[in-house]
C-alpha atoms as a PDB file:
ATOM      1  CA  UNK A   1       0.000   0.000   0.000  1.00  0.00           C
ATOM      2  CA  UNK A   2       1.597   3.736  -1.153  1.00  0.00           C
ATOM      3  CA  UNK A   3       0.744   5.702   1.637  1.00  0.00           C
ATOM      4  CA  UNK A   4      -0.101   9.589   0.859  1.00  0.00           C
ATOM      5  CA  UNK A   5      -0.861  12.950   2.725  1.00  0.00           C
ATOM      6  CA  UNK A   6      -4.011  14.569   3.545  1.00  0.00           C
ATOM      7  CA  UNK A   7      -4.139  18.019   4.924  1.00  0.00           C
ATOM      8  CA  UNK A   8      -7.760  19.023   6.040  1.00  0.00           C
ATOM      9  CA  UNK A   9      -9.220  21.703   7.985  1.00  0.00           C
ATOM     10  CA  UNK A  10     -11.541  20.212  10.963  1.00  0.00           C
ATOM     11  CA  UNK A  11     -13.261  21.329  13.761  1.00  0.00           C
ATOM     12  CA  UNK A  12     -10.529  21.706  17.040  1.00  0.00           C
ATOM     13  CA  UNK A  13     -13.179  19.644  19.318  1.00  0.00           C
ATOM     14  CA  UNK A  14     -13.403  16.645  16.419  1.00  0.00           C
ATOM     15  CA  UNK A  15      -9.891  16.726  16.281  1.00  0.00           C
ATOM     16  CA  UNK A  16      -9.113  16.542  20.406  1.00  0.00           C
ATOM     17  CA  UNK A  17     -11.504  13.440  20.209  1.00  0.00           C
ATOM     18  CA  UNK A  18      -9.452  12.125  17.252  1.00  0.00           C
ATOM     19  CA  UNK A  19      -6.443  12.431  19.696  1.00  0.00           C
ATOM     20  CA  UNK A  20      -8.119  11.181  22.810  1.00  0.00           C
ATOM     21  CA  UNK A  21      -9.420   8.155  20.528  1.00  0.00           C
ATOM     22  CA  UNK A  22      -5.624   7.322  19.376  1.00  0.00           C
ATOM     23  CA  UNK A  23      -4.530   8.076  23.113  1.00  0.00           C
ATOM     24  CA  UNK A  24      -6.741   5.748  23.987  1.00  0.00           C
ATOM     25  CA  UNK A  25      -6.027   2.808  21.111  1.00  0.00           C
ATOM     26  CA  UNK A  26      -2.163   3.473  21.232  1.00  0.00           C
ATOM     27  CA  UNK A  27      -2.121   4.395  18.066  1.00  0.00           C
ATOM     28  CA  UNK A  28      -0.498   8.224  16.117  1.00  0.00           C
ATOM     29  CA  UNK A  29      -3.246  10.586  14.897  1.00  0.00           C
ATOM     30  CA  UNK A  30      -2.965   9.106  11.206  1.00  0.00           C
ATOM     31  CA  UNK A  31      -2.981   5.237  12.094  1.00  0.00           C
ATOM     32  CA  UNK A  32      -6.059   6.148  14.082  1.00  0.00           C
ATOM     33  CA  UNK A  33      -7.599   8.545  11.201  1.00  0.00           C
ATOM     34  CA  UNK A  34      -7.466   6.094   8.493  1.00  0.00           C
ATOM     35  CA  UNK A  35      -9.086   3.610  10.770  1.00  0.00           C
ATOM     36  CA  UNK A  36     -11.874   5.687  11.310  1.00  0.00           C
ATOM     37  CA  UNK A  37     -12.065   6.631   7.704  1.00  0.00           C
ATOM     38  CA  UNK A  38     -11.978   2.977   6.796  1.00  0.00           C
ATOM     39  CA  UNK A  39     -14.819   2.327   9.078  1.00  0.00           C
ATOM     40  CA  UNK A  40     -17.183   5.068   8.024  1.00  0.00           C
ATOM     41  CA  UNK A  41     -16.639   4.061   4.364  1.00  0.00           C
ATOM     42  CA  UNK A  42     -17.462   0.696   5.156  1.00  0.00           C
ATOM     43  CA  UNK A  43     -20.479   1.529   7.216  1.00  0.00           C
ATOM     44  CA  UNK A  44     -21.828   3.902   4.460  1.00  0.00           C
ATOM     45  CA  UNK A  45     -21.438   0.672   1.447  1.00  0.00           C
ATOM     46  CA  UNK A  46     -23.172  -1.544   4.450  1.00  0.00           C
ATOM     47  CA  UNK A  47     -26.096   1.085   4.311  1.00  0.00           C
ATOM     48  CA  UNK A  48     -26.429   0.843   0.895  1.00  0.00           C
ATOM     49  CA  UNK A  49     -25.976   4.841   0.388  1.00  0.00           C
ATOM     50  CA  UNK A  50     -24.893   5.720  -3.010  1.00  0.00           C
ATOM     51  CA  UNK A  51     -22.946   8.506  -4.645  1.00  0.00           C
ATOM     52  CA  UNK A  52     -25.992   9.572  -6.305  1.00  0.00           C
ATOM     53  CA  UNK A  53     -27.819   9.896  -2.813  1.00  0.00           C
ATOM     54  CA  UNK A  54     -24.693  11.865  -1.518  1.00  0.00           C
ATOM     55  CA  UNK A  55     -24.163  14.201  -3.896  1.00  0.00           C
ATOM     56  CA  UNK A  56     -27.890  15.026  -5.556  1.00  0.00           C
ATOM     57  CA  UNK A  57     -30.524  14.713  -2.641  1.00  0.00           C
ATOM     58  CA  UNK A  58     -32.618  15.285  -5.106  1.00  0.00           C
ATOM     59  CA  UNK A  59     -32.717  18.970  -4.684  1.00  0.00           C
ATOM     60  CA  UNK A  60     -32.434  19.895  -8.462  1.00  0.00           C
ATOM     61  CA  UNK A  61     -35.419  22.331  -9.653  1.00  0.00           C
ATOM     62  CA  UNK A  62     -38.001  21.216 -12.398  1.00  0.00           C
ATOM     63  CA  UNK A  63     -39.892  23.368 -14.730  1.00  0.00           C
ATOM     64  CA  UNK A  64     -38.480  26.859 -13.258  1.00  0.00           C
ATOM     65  CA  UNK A  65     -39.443  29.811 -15.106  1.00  0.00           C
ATOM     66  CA  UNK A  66     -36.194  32.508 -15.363  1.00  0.00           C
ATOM     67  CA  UNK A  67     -36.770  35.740 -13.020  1.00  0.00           C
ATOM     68  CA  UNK A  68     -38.563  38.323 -14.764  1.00  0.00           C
ATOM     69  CA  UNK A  69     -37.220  41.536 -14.131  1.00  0.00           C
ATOM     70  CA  UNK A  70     -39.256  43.038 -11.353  1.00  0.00           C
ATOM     71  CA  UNK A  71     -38.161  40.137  -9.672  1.00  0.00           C
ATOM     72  CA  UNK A  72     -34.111  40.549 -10.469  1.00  0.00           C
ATOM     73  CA  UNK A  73     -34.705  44.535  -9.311  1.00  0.00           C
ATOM     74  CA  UNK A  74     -36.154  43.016  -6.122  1.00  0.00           C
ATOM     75  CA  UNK A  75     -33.114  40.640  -5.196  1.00  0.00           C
ATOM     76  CA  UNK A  76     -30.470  43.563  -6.301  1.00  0.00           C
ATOM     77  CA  UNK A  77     -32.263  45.826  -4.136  1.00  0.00           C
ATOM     78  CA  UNK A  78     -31.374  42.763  -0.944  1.00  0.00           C
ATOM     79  CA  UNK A  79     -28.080  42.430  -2.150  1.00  0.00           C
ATOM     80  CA  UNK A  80     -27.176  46.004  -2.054  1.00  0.00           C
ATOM     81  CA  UNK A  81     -29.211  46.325   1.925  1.00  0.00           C
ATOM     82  CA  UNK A  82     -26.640  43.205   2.857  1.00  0.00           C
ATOM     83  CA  UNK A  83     -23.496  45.317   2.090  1.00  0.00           C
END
């Protein structure tokens, strides 16, 4: 197995637990990381959650009509109020 580095930005408290957890398991901060990671993956294919389900949720708009443009002044007119 090649090993590689990950950098990624995480909340401090997730990442004290990640260092109590290794603490706790003898392991370093990465053996104990890609453990995790392993698990989860493994836990979301035992689900039976797809990439589909991930990434769409089914959120994507049907049959939207374009802004007309009373509607486009209106949402300037927030945008400006917001700065």
């Amino acid at each position: 197995m090649t090993s590689a580095v990950l950098n990624v930005k995480i909340d401090e408290a997730l990442k004290e637990k990640l260092r109590h957890y290794a603490e706790v398991n003898s392991e370093n901060l990465s053996t104990a990381t890609e453990k995790l990671l392993l698990v989860a993956f493994q836990a979301v294919e035992e689900a039976g959650v797809s990439e589909e389900d991930v990434d769409n949720q089914h959120t994507e708009e049907e049959n939207t009509a374009p802004l007309n443009p009373k509607e486009i002044k209106a949402l300037r007119k927030l945008l400006k109020k917001k700065k």
